[in-house]
N, C-alpha and C. Protein backbone atom coordinates (compact mmCIF):
# COMPACT_ATOMS: atom_id res chain seq x y z
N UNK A 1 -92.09 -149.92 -20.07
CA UNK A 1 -93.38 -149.28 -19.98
C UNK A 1 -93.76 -149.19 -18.52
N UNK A 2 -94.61 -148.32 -18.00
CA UNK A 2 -94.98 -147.88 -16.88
C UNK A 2 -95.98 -147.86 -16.62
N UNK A 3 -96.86 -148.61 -15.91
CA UNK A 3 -98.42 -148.61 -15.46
C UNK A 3 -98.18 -148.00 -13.75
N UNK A 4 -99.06 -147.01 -13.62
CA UNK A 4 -99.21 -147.12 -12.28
C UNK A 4 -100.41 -145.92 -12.03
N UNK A 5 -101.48 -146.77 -12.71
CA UNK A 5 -102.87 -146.39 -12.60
C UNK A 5 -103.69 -147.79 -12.61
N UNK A 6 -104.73 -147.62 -11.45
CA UNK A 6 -105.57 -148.97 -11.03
C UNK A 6 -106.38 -148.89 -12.11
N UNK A 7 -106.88 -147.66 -12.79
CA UNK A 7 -108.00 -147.69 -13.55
C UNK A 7 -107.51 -148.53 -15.21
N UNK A 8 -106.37 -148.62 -15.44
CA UNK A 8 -106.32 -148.76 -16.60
C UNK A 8 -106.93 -150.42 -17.25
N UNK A 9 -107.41 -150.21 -18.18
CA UNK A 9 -108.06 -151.04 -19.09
C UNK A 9 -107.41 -152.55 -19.17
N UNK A 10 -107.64 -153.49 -19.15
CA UNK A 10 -107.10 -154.99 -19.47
C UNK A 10 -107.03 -155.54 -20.94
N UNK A 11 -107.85 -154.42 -21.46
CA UNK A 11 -107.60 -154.47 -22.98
C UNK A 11 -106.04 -154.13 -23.21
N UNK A 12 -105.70 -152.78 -22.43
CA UNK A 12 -104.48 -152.44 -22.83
C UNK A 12 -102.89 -153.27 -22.29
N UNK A 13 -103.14 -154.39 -21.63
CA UNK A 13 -102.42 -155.31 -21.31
C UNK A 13 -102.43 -156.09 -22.63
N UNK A 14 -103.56 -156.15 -22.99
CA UNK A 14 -103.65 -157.45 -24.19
C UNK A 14 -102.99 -156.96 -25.16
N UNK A 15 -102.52 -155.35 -25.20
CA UNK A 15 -102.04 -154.86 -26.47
C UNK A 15 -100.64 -154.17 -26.46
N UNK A 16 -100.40 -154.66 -25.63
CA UNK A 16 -98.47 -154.61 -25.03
C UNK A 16 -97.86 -154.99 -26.31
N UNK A 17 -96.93 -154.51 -26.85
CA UNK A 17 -96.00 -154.86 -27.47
C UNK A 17 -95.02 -156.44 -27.35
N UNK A 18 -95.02 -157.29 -28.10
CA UNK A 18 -94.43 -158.28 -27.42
C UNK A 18 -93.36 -158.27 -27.55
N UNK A 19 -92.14 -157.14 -27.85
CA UNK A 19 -91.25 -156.74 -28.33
C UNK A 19 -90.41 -155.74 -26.63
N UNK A 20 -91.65 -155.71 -25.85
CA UNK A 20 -91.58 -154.81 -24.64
C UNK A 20 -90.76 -155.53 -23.63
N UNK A 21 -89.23 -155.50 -23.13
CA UNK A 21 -88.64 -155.63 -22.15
C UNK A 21 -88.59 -155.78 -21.24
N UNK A 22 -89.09 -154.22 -20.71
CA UNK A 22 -89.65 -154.20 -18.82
C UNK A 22 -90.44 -153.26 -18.78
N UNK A 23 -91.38 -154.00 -17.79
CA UNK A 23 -92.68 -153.62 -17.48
C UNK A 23 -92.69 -152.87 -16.02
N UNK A 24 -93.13 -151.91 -16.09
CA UNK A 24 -93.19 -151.23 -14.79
C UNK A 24 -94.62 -150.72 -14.07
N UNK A 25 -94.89 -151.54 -12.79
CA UNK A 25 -96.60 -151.14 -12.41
C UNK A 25 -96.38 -151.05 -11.16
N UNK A 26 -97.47 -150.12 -10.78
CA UNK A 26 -97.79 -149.95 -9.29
C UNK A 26 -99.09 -150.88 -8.81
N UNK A 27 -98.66 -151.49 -7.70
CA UNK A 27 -100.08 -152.33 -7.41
C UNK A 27 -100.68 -151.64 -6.42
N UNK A 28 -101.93 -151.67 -6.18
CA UNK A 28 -102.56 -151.74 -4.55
C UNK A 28 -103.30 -152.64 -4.23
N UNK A 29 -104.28 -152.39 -3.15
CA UNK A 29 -105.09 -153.42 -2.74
C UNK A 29 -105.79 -154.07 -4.10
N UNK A 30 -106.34 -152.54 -4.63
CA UNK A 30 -107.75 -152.92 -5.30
C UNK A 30 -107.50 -152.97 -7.30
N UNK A 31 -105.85 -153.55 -7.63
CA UNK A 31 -105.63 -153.34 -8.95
C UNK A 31 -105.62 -154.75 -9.51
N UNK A 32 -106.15 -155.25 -10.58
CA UNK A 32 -106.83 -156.44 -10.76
C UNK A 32 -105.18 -156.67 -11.75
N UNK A 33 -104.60 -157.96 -11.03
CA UNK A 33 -103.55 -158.29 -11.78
C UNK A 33 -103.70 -159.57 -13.02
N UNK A 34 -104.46 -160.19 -13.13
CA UNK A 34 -104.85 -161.53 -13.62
C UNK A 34 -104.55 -160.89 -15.32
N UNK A 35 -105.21 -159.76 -16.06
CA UNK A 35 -104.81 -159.22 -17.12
C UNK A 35 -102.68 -158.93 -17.32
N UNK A 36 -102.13 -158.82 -16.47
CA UNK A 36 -100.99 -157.83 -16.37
C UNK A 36 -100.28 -159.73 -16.13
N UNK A 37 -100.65 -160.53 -15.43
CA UNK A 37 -100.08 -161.51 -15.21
C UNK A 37 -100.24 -162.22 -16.93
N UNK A 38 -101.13 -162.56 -17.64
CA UNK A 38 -101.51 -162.86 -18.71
C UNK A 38 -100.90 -162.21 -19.81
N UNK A 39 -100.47 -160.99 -19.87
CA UNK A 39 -99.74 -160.46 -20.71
C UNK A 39 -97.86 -161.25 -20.50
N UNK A 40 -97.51 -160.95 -19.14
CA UNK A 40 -96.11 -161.75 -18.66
C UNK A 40 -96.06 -163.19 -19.24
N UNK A 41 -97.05 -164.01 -19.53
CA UNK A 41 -97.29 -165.17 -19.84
C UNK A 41 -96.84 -165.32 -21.31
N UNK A 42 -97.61 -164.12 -22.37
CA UNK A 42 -97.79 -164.01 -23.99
C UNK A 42 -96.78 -163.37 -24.31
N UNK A 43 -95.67 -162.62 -23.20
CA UNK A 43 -94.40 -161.67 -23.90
C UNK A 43 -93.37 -162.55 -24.09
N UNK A 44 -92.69 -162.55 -25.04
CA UNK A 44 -91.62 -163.22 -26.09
C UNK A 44 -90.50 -162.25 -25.22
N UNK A 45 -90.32 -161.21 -25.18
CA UNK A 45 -88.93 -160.40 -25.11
C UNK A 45 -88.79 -159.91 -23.82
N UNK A 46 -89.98 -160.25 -23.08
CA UNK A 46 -89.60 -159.15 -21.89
C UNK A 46 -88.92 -159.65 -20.31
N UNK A 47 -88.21 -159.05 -20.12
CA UNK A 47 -86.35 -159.97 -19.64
C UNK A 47 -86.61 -159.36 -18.12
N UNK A 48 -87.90 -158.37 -17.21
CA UNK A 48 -88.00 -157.64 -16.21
C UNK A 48 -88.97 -157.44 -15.94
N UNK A 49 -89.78 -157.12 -15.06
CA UNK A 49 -90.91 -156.44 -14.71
C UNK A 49 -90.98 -156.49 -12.77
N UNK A 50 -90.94 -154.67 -12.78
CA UNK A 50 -90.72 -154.06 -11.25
C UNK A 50 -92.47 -153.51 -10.99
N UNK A 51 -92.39 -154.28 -9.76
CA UNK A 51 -93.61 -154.09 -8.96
C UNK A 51 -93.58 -153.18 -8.39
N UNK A 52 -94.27 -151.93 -8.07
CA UNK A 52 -94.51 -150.76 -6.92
C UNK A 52 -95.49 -151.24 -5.97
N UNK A 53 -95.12 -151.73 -4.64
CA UNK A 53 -96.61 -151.96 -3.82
C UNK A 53 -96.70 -151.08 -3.16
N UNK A 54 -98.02 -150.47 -3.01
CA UNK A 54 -98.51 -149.93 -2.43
C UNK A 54 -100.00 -149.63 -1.78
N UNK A 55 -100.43 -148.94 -0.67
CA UNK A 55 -102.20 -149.27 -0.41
C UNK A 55 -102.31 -150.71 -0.38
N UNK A 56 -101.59 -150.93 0.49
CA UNK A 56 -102.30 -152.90 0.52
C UNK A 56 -101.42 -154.11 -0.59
N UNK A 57 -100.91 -153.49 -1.46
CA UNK A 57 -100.38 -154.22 -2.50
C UNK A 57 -99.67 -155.16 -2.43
N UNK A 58 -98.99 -155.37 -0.83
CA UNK A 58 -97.72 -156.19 -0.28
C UNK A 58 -98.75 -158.03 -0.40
N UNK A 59 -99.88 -157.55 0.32
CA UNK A 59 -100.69 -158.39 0.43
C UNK A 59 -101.77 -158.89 -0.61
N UNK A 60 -101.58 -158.37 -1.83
CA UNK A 60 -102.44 -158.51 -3.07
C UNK A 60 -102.33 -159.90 -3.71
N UNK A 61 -103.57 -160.93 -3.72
CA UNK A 61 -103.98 -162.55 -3.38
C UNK A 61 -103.21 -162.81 -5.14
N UNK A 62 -103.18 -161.61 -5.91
CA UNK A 62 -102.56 -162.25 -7.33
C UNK A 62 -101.27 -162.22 -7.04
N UNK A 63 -100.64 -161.80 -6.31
CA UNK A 63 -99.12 -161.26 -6.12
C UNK A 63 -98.07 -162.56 -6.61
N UNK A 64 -98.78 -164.13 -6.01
CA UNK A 64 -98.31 -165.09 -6.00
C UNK A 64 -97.97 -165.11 -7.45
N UNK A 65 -99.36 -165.52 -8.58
CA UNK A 65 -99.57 -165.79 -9.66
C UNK A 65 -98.56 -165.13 -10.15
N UNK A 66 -97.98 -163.50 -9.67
CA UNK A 66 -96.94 -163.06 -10.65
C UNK A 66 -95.99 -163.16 -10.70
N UNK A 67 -95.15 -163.30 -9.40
CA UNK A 67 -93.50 -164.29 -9.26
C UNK A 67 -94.29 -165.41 -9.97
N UNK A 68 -95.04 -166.64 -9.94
CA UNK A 68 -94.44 -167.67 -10.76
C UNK A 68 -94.77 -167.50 -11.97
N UNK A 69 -95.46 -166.61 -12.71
CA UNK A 69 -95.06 -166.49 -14.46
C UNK A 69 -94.03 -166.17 -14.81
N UNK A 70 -93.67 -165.32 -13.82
CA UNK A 70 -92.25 -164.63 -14.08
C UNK A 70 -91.21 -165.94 -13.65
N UNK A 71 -91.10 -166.23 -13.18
CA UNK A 71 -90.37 -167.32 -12.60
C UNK A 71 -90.32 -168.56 -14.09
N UNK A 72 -91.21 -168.95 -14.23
CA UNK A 72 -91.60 -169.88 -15.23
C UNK A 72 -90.81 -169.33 -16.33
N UNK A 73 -91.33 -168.21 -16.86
CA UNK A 73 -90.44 -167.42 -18.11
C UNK A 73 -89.05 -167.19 -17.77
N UNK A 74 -88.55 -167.17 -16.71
CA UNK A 74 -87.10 -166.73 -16.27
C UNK A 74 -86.99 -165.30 -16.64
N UNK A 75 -88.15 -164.25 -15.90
CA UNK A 75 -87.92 -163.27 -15.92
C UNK A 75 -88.09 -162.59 -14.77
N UNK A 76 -86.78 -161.42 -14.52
CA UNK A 76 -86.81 -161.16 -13.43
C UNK A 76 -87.65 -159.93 -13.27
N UNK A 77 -87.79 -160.09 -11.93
CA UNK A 77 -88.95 -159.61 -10.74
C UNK A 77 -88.90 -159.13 -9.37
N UNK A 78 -88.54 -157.83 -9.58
CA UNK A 78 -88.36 -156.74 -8.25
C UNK A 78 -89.59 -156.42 -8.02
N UNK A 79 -90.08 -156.61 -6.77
CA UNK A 79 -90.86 -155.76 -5.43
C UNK A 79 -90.21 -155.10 -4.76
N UNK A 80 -90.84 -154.04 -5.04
CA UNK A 80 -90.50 -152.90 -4.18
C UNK A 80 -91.28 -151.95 -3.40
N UNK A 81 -91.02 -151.27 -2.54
CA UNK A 81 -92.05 -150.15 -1.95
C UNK A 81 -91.45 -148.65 -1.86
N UNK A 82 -89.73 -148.74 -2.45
CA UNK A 82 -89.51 -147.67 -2.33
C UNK A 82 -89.72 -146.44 -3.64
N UNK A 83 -90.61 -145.66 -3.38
CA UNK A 83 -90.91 -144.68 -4.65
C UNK A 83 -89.99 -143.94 -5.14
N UNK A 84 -89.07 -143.63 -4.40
CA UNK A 84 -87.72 -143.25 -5.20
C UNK A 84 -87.21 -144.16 -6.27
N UNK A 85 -87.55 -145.23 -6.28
CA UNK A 85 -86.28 -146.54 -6.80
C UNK A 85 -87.98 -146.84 -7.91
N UNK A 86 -88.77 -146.25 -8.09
CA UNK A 86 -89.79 -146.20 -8.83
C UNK A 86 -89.70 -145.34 -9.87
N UNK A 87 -89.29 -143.69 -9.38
CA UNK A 87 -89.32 -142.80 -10.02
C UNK A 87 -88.20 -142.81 -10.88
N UNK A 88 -87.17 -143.37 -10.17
CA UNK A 88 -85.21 -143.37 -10.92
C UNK A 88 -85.59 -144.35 -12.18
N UNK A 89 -86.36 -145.94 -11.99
CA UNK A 89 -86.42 -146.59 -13.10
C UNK A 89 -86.82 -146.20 -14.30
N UNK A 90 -87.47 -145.24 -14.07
CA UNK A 90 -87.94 -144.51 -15.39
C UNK A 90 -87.14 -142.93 -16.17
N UNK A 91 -86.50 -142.49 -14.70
CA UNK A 91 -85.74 -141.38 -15.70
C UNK A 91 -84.63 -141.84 -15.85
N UNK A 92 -83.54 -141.16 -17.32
CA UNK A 92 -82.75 -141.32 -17.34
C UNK A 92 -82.50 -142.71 -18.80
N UNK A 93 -83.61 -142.76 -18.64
CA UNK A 93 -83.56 -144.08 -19.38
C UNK A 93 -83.80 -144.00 -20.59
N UNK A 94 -83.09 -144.65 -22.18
CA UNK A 94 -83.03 -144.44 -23.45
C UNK A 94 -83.93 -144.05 -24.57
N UNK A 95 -85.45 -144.33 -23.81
CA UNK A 95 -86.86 -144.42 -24.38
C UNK A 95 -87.73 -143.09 -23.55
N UNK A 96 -88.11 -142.37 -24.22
CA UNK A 96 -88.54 -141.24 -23.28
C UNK A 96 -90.07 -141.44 -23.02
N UNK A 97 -90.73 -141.29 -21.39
CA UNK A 97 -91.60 -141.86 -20.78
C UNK A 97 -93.08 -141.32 -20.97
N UNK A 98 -93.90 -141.86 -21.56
CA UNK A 98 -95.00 -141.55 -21.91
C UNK A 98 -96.07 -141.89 -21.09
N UNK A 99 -97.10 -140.87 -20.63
CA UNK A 99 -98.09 -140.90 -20.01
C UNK A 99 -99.26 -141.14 -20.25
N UNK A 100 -100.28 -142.02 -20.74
CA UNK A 100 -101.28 -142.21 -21.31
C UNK A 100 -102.88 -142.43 -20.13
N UNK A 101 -103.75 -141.92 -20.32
CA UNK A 101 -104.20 -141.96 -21.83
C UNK A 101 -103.91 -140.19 -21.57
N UNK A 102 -104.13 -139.81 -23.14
CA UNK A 102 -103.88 -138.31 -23.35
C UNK A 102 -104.63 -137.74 -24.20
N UNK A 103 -104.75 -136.29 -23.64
CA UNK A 103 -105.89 -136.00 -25.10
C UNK A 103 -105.53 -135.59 -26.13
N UNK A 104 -104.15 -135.25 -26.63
CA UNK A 104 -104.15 -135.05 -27.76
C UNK A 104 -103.01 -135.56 -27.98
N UNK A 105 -101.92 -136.35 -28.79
CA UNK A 105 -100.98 -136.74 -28.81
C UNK A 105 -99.82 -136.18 -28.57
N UNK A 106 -98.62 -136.82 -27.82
CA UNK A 106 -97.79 -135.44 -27.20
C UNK A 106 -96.68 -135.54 -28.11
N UNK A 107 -95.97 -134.73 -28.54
CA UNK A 107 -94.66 -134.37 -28.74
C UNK A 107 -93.14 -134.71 -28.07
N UNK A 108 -93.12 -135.73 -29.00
CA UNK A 108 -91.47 -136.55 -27.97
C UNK A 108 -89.69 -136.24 -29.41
């Protein structure tokens, strides 16, 4: 799955699939991780999750909190800043990539 909108909801962390693998988000300065860290905590299956930093994100005060959940769970954890190696993780890949929220349900 792919987050890489600051605005999105912390509800919709709480409602992750716990069945979900790898997690894919963009951070910046101003994207509140404490929800997204809390979900990494409650997932049973998920074996990855790649960071996009960006706008400040290198330096983002939750950044810590999320290597060690991940760490704790023994799940691995790429930071990155390159947007190519952002865009590739998602195409190509077995599950076709959905953009939410949407207004009318899309056709996959």
């Amino acid at each position: 799955m792919r987050i890489a909108s600051a605005g999105t909801l912390p509800i919709v962390y709480r409602a992750l699939p716990r069945t979900l693998e790898h997690l894919l988000i963009a951070v910046g300065k101003d994207v509140v991780l404490q929800p997204i860290v809390q979900a990494v905590k409650r997932s049973e299956a998920l074996t990855k999750v790649t960071v996009h930093v960006c706008a400040g994100g290198e330096k983002h005060p939750q950044l810590a909190a999320m290597k060690i959940a991940c760490a704790a769970k023994g799940i691995e954890l790429n930071v990155t800043k390159d947007t190519r190696m952002l865009r590739s993780a998602t195409h190509g890949s077995l599950v076709p990539v959905v953009f939410l929220p949407c207004a009318k349900p899309l056709k996959i």
